[in-house]
C-alpha atoms as a PDB file:
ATOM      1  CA  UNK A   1       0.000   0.000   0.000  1.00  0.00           C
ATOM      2  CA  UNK A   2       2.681   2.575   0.939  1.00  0.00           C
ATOM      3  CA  UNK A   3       4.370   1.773  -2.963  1.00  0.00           C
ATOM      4  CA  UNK A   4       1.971   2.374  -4.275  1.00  0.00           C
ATOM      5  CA  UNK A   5       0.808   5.463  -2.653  1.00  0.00           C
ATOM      6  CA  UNK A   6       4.233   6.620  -3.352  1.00  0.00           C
ATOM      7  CA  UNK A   7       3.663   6.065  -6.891  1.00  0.00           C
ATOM      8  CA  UNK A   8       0.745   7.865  -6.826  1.00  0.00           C
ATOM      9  CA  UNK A   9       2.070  10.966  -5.174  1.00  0.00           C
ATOM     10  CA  UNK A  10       5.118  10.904  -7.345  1.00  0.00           C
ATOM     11  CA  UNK A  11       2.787  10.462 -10.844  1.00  0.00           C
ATOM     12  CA  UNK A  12       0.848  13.690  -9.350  1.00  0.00           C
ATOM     13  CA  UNK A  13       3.853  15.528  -8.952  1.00  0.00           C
ATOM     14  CA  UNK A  14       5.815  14.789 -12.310  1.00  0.00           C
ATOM     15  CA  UNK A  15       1.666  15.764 -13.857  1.00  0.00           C
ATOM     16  CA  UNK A  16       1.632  18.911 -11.599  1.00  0.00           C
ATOM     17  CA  UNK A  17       5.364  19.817 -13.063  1.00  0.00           C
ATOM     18  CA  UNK A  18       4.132  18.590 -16.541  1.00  0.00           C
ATOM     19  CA  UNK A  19       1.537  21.022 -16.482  1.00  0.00           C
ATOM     20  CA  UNK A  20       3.697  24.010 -15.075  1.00  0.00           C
ATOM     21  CA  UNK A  21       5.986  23.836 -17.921  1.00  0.00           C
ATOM     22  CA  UNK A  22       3.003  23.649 -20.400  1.00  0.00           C
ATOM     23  CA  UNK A  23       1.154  26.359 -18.834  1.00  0.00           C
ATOM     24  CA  UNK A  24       3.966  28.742 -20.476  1.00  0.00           C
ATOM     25  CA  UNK A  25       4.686  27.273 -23.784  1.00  0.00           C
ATOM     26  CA  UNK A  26       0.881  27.643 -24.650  1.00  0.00           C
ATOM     27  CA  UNK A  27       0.471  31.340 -23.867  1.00  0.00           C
ATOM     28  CA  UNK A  28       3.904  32.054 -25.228  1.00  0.00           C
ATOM     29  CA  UNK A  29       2.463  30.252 -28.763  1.00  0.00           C
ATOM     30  CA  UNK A  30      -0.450  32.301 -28.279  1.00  0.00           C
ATOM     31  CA  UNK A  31       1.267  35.301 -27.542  1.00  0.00           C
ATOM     32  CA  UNK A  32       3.423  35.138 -30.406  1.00  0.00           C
ATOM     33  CA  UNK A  33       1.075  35.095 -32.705  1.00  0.00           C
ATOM     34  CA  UNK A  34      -0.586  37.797 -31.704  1.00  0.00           C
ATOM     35  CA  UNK A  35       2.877  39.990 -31.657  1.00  0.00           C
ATOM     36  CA  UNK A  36       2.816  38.214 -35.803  1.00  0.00           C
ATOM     37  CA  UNK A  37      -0.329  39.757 -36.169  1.00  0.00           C
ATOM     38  CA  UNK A  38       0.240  43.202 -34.295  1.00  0.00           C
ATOM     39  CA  UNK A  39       3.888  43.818 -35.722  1.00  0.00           C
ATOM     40  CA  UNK A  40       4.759  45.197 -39.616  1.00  0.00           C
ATOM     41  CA  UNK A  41       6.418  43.137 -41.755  1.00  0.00           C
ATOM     42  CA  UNK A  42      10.313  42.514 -41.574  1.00  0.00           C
ATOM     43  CA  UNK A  43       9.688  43.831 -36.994  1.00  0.00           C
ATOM     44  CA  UNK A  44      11.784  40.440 -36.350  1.00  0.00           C
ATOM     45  CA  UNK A  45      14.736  41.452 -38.778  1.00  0.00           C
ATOM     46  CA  UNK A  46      15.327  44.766 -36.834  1.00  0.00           C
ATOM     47  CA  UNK A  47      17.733  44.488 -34.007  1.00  0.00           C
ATOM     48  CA  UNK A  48      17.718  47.321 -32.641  1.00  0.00           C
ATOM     49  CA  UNK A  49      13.663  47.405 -32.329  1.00  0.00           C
ATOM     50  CA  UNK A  50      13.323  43.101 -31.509  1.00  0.00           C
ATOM     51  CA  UNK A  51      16.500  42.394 -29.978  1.00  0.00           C
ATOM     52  CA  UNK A  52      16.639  44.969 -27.707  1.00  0.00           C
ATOM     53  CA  UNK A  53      12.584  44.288 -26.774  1.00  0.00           C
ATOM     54  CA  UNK A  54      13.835  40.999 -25.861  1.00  0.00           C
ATOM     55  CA  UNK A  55      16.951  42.511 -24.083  1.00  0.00           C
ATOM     56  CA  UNK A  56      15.196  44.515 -21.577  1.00  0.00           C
ATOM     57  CA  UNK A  57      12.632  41.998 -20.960  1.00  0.00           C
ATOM     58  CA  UNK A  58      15.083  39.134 -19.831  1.00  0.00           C
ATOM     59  CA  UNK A  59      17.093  41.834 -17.693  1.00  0.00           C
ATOM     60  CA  UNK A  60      13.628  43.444 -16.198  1.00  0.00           C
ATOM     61  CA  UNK A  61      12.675  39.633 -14.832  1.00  0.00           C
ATOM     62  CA  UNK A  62      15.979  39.631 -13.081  1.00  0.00           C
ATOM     63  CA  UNK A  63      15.151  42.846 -11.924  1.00  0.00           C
ATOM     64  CA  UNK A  64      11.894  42.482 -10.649  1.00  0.00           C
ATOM     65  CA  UNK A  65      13.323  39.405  -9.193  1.00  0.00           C
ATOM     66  CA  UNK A  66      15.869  41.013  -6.559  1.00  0.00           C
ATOM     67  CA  UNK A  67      13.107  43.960  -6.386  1.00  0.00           C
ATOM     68  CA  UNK A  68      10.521  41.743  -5.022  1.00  0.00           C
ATOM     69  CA  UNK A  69      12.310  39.572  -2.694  1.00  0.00           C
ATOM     70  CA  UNK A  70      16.036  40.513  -2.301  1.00  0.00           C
ATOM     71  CA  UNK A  71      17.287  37.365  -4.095  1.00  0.00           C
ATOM     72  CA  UNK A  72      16.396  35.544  -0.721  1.00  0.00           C
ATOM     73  CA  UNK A  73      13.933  33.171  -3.158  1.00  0.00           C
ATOM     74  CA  UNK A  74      16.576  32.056  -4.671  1.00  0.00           C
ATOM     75  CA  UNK A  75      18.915  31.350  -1.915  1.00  0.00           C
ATOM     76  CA  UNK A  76      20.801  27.914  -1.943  1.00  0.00           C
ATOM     77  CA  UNK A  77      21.551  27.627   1.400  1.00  0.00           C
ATOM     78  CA  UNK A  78      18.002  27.281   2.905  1.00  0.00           C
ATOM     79  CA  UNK A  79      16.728  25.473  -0.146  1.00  0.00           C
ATOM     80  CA  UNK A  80      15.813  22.505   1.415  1.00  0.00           C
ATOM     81  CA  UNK A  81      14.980  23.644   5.096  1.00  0.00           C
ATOM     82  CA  UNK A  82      11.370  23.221   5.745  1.00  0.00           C
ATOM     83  CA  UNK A  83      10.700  26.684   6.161  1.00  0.00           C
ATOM     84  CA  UNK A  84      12.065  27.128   2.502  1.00  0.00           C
ATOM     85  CA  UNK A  85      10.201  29.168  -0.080  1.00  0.00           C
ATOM     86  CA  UNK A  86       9.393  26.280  -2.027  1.00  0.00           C
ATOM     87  CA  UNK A  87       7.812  24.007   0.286  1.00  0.00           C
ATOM     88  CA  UNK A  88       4.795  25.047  -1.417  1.00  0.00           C
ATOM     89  CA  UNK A  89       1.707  23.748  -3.092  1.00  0.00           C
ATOM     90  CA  UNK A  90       0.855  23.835  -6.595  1.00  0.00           C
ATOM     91  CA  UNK A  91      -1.752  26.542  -5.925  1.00  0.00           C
ATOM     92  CA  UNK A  92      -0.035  28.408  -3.763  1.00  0.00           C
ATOM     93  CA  UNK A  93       3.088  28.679  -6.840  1.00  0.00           C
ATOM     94  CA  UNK A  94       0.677  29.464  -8.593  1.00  0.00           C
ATOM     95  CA  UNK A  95      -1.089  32.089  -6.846  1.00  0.00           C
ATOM     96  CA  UNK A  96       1.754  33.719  -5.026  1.00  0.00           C
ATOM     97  CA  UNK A  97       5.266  32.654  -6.199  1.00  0.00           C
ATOM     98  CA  UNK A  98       4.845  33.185  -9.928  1.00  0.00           C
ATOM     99  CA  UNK A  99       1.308  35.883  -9.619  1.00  0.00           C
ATOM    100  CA  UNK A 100       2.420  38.727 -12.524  1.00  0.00           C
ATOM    101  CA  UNK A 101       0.470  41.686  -9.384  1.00  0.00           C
ATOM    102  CA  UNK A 102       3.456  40.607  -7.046  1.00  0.00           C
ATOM    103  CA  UNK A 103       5.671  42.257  -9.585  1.00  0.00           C
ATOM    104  CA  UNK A 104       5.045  45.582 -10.189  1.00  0.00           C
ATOM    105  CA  UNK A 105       6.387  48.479 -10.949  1.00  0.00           C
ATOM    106  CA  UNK A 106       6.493  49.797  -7.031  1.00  0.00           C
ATOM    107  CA  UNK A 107       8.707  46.419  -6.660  1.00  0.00           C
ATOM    108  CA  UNK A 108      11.162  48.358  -8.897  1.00  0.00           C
ATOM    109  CA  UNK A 109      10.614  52.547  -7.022  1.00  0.00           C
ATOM    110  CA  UNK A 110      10.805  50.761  -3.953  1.00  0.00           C
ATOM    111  CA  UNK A 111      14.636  49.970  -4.671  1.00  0.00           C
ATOM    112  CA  UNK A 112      15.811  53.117  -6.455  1.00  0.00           C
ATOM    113  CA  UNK A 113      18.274  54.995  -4.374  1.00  0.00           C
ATOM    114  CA  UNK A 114      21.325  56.734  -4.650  1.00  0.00           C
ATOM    115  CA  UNK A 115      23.212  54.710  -2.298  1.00  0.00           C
ATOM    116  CA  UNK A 116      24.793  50.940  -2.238  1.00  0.00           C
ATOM    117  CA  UNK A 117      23.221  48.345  -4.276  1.00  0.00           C
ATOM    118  CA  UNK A 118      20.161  50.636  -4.566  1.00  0.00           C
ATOM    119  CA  UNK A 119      22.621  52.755  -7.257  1.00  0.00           C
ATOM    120  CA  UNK A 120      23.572  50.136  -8.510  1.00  0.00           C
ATOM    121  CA  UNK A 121      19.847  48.723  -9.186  1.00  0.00           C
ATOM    122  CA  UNK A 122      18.883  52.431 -10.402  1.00  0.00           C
ATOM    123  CA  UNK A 123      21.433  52.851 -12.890  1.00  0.00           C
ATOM    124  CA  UNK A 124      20.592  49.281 -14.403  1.00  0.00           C
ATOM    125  CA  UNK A 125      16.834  50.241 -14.212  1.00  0.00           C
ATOM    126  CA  UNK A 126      17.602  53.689 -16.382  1.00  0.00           C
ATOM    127  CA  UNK A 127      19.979  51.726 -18.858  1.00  0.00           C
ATOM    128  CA  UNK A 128      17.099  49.357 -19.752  1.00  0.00           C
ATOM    129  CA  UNK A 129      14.659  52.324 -19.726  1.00  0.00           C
ATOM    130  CA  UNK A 130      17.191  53.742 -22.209  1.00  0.00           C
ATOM    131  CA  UNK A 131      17.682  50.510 -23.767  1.00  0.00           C
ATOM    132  CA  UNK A 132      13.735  50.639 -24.083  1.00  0.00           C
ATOM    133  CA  UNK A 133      13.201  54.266 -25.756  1.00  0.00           C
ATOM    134  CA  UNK A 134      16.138  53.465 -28.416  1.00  0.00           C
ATOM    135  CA  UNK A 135      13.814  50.674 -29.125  1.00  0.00           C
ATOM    136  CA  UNK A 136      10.490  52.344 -29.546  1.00  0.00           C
ATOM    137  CA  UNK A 137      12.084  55.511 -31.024  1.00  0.00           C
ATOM    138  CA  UNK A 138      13.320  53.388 -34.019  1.00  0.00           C
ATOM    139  CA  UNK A 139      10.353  52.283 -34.459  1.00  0.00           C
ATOM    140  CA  UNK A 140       9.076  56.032 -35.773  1.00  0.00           C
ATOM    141  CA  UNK A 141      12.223  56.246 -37.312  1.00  0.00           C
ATOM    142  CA  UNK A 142      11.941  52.759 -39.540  1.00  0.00           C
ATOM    143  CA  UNK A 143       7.962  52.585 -39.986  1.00  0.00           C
ATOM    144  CA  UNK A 144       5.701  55.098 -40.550  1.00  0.00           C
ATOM    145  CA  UNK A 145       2.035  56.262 -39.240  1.00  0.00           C
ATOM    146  CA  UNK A 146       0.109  53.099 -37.777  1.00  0.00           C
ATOM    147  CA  UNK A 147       3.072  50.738 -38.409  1.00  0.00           C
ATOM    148  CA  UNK A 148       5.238  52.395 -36.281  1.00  0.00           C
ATOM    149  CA  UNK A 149       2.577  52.548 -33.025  1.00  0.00           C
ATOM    150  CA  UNK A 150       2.440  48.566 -33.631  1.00  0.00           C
ATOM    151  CA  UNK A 151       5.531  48.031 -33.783  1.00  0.00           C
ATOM    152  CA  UNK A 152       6.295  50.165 -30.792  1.00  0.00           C
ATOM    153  CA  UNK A 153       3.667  47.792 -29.164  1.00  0.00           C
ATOM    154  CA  UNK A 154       4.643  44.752 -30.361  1.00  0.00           C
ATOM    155  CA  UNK A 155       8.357  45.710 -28.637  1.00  0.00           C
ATOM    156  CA  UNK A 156       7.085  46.842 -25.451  1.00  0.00           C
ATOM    157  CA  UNK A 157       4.885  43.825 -25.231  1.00  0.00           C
ATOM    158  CA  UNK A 158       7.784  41.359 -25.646  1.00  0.00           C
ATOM    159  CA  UNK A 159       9.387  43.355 -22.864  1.00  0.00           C
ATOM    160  CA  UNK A 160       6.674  42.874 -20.379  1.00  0.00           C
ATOM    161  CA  UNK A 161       5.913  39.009 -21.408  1.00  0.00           C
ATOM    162  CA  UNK A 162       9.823  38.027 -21.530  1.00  0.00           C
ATOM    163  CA  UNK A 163       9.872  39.926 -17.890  1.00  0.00           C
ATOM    164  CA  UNK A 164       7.554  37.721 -16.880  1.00  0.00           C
ATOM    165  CA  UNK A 165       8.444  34.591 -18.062  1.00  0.00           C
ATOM    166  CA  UNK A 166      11.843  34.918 -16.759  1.00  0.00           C
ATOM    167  CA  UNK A 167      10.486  35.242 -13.042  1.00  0.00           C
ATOM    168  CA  UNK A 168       8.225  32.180 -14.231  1.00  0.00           C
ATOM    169  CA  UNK A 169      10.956  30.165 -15.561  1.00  0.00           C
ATOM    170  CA  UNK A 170      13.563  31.104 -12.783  1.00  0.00           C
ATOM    171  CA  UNK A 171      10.823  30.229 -10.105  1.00  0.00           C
ATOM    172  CA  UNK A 172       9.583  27.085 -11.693  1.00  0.00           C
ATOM    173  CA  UNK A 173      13.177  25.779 -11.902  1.00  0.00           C
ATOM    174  CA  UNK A 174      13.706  26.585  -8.407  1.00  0.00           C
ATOM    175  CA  UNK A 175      10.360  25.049  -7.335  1.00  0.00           C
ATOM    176  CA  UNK A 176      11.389  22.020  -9.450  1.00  0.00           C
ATOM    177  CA  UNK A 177      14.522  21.423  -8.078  1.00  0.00           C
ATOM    178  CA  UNK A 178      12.842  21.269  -4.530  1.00  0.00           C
ATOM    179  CA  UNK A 179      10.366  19.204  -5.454  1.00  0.00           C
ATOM    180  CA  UNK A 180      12.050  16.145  -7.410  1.00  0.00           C
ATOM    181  CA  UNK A 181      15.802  17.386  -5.920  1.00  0.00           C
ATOM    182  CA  UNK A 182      18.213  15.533  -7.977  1.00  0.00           C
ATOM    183  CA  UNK A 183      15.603  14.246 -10.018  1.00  0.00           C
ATOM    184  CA  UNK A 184      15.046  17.577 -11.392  1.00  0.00           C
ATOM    185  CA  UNK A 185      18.401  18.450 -13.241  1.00  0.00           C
ATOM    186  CA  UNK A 186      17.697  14.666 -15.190  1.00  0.00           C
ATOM    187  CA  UNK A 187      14.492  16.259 -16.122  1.00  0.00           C
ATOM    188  CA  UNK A 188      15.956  19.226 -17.085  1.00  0.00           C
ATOM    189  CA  UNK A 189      18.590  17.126 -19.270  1.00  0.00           C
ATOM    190  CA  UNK A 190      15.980  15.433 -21.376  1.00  0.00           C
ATOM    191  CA  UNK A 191      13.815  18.708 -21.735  1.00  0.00           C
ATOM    192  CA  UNK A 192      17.613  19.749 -23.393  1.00  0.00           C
ATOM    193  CA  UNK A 193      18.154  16.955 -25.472  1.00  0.00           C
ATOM    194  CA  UNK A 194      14.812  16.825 -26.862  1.00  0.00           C
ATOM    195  CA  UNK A 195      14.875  20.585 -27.983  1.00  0.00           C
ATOM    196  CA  UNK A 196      18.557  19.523 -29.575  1.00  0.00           C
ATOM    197  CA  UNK A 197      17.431  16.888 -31.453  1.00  0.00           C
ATOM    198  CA  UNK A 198      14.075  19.097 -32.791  1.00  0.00           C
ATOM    199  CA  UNK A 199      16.547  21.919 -33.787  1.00  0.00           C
ATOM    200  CA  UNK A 200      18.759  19.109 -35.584  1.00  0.00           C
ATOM    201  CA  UNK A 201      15.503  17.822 -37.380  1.00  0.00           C
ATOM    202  CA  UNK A 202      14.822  21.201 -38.888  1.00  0.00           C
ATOM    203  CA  UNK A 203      18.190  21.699 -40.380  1.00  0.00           C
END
């Protein structure tokens, strides 16, 4: 009885952690399309307007990462204690870990200072800002009229959603590595291998 009650509860959580990295991929495939639909022809040739949308959004996560909690989520050392983090449930991950209203923008005014790591964080908060405009104000400069408001759109909604899903993705790893422990990094092997051998396919 205890097997297989153990199988059970490990089934649910390789299901649960099935469905957490799902959850992602299918908004990301939705989102995508929409930014196809939104964005002028030849947006995703442009570095300076898509590469530096997708810039600023993986260095905003990060941001809004040590903004929310200090880095103290993502602390090694009390990983596995059972007062970590992690020692969560599904719902609660869901609801509080990785909830998109836990990571606003008074996360970020909160730590702008002019003194210690808070300079630090506000001079890396106005060079993505920066980083941000350059982007938008090539859009006007490359497209014209109603092109160049979607594309501006289109680049400041891959900001937000890449910002997001790095938070996501750095707190799902984290939650998965509690979870399954070692078990986790075999997981993350064949997740790696499987993406290899789909990129090999298409060449």
């Amino acid at each position: 009885m205890e097997d297989h009650n153990l199988i059970l509860l490990t089934a649910l959580a390789v299901a649960k952690g099935a469905a957490l990295l799902a959850i992602p991929l299918v908004l990301t495939s939705f989102l995508w399309r929409g930014v196809t639909w939104l964005a002028p022809t030849g947006f995703a040739e442009v570095p300076i307007v898509y590469t530096f949308a997708r810039f600023v959004g993986l260095s905003l996560g990060f941001a809004l990462i040590y903004a929310h909690n200090g880095g103290l989520y993502f602390d090694m050392h009390r990983m596995f204690l059972p007062d970590s983090v992690w020692n969560t449930t599904f719902q609660e991950f869901l609801v509080d870990r990785v909830n998109p209203l836990h990571f606003g923008p008074d996360k970020i005014i909160n730590h702008l200072g002019l003194e210690g790591a808070n300079l630090l964080f506000s001079l890396m908060i106005a060079l993505l800002a920066l980083i941000l405009a350059v982007a938008i104000g090539s859009c006007f400069r490359i497209w014209w009229g109603l092109e160049a408001l979607r594309a501006a759109l289109a680049a400041i909604g891959i900001s937000l959603w890449l910002g997001y899903m790095t938070i996501y993705t750095m707190s799902l790893l984290f939650w998965l590595i509690y979870l399954f422990n070692f078990w986790t990094f075999l997981l993350l092997a064949l997740v790696v291998q499987y993406y290899r051998r789909r990129s090999f396919a298409s060449h």
